[in-house]
Protein backbone atom coordinates (compact mmCIF):
# COMPACT_ATOMS: atom_id res chain seq x y z
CA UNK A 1 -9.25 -1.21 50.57
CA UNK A 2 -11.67 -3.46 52.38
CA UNK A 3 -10.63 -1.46 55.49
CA UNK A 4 -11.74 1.65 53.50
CA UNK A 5 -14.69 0.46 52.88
CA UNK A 6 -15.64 -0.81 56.55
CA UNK A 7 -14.89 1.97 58.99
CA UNK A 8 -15.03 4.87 56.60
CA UNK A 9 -17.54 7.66 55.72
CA UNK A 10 -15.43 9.69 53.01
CA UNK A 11 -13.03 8.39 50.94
CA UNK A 12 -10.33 10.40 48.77
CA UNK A 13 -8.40 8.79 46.52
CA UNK A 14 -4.97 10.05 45.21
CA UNK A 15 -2.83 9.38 42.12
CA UNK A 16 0.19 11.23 41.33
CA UNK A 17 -0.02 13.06 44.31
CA UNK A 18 -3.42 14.73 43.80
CA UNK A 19 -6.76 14.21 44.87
CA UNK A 20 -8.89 12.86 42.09
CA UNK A 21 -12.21 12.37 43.80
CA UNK A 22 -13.57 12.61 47.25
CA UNK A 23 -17.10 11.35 48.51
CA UNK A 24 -19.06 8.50 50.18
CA UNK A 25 -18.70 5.27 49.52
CA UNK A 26 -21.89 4.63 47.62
CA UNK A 27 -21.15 8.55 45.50
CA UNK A 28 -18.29 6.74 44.05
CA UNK A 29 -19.39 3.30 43.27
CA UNK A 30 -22.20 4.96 41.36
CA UNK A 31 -20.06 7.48 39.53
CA UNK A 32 -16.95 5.32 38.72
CA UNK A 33 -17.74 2.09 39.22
CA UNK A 34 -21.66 1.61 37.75
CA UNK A 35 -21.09 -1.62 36.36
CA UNK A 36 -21.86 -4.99 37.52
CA UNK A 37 -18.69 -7.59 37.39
CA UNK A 38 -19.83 -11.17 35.67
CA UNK A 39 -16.95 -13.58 36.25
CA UNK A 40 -17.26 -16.95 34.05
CA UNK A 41 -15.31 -20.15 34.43
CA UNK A 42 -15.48 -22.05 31.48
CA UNK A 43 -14.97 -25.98 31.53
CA UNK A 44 -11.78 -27.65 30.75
CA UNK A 45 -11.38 -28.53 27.40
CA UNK A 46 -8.85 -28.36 24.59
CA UNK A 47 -7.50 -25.26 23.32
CA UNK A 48 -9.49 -24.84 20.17
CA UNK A 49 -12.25 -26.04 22.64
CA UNK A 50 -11.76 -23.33 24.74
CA UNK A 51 -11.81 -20.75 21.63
CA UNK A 52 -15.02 -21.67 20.36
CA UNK A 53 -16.84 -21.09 23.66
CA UNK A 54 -14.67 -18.11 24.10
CA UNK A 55 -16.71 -16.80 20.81
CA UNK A 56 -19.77 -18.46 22.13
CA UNK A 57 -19.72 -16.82 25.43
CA UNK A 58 -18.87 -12.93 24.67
CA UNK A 59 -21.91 -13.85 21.39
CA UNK A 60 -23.83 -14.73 24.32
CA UNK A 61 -22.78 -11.85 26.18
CA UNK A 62 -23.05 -8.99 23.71
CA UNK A 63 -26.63 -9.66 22.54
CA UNK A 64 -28.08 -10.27 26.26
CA UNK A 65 -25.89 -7.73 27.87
CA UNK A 66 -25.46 -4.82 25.65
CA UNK A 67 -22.52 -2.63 26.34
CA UNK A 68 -20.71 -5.15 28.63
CA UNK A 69 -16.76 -4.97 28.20
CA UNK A 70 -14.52 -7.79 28.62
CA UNK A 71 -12.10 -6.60 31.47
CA UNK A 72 -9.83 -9.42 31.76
CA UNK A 73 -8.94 -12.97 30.46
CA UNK A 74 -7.02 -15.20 32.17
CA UNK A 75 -6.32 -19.11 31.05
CA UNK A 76 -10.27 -20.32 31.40
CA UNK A 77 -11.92 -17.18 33.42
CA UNK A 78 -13.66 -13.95 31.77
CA UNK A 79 -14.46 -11.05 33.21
CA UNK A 80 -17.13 -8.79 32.06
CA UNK A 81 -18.58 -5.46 33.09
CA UNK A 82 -22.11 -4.92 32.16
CA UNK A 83 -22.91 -1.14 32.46
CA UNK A 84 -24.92 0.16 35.20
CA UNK A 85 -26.96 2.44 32.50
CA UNK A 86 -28.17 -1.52 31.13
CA UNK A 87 -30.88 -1.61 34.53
CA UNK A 88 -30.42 -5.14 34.64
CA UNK A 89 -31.94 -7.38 37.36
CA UNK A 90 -29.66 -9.64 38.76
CA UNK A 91 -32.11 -12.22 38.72
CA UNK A 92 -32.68 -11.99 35.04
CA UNK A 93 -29.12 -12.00 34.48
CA UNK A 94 -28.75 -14.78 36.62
CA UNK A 95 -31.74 -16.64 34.92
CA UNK A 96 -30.10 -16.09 31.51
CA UNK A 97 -26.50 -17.16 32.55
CA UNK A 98 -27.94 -20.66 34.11
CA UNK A 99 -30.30 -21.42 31.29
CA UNK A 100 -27.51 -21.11 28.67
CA UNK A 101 -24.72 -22.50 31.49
CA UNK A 102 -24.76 -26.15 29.80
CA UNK A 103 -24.55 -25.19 26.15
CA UNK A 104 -21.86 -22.27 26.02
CA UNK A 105 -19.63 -24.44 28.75
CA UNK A 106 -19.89 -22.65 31.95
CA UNK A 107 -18.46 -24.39 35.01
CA UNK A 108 -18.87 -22.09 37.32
CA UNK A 109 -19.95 -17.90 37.32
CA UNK A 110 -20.24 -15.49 40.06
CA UNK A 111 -21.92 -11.55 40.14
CA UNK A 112 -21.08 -8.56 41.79
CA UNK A 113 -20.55 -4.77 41.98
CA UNK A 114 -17.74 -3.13 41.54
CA UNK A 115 -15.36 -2.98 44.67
CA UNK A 116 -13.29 0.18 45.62
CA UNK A 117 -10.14 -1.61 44.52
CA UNK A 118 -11.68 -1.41 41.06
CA UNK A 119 -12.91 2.10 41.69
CA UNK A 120 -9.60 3.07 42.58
CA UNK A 121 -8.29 1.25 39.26
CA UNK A 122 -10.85 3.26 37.15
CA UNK A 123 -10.17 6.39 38.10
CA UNK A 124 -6.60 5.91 37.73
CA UNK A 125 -6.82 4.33 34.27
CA UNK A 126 -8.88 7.19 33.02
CA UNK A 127 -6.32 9.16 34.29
CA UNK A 128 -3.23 7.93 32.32
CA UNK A 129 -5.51 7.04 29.17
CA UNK A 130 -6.12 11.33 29.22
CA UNK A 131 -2.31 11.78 29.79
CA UNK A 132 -2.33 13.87 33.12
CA UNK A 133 -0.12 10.90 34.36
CA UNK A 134 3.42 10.39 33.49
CA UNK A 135 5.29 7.45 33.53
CA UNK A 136 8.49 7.01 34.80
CA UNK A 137 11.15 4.16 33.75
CA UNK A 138 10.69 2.96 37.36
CA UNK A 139 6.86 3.00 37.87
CA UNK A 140 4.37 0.54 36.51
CA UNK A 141 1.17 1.17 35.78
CA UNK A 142 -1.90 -1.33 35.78
């Protein structure tokens, strides 16, 4: 994908052996991918630890972020997606994530925009979700 995204002008992107979209780079970032990725480390701690500024963090996150969506979890790292539509600055998001770092136990954060891999994963997902995909007992979908 990072290949894509380097020497290419149009991209099409296929799933189930049909084109779902076709367009420049920027076209679809904008129209599947208009979110902004927020990945937060959390400190080591103890399991209940860990819970509690699980609860702290997406309390955090819903009232200063409105519509973000948690996109995955994994051991102490959440990932959120704050909506495009949400105009948000980086640098007040930024701001707000390092003033509150200390107290909700944030180790370590990073921002970006969506990438084509996650493109590609969004179109596909809305895909299947409509049921124009069909699974078979050999194929996997993500």
């Amino acid at each position: 994908m990072h290949e894509s995204e380097a020497i290419c002008n149009r991209i099409g992107i296929l799933s189930q052996g049909s084109l779902q979209c076709l367009g420049e780079l920027d076209e679809l970032k904008e129209k599947y991918g208009d979110y902004t990725i927020v990945r937060v480390t959390l400190s080591p701690s103890t399991q209940d630890e860990l819970d509690n500024r699980m609860a702290s963090l997406g309390a955090f996150i819903s009232v200063n972020f409105p519509g973000a969506e948690i996109k995955e979890i994994k051991d102490r790292i959440v990932t959120y997606a704050i909506p495009g539509s949400t105009n948000m600055k980086w640098s007040i998001l930024f701001t707000k994530l390092e003033l509150n770092s200390t107290d909700l136990g944030i180790e370590d954060y990073t921002v970006s925009n969506a990438s084509l891999s996650q493109v590609y994963l969004s179109i596909t997902r809305q895909q299947y979700e409509s049921g124009h995909v069909k699974a078979h007992k050999s194929q996997y979908i993500v």
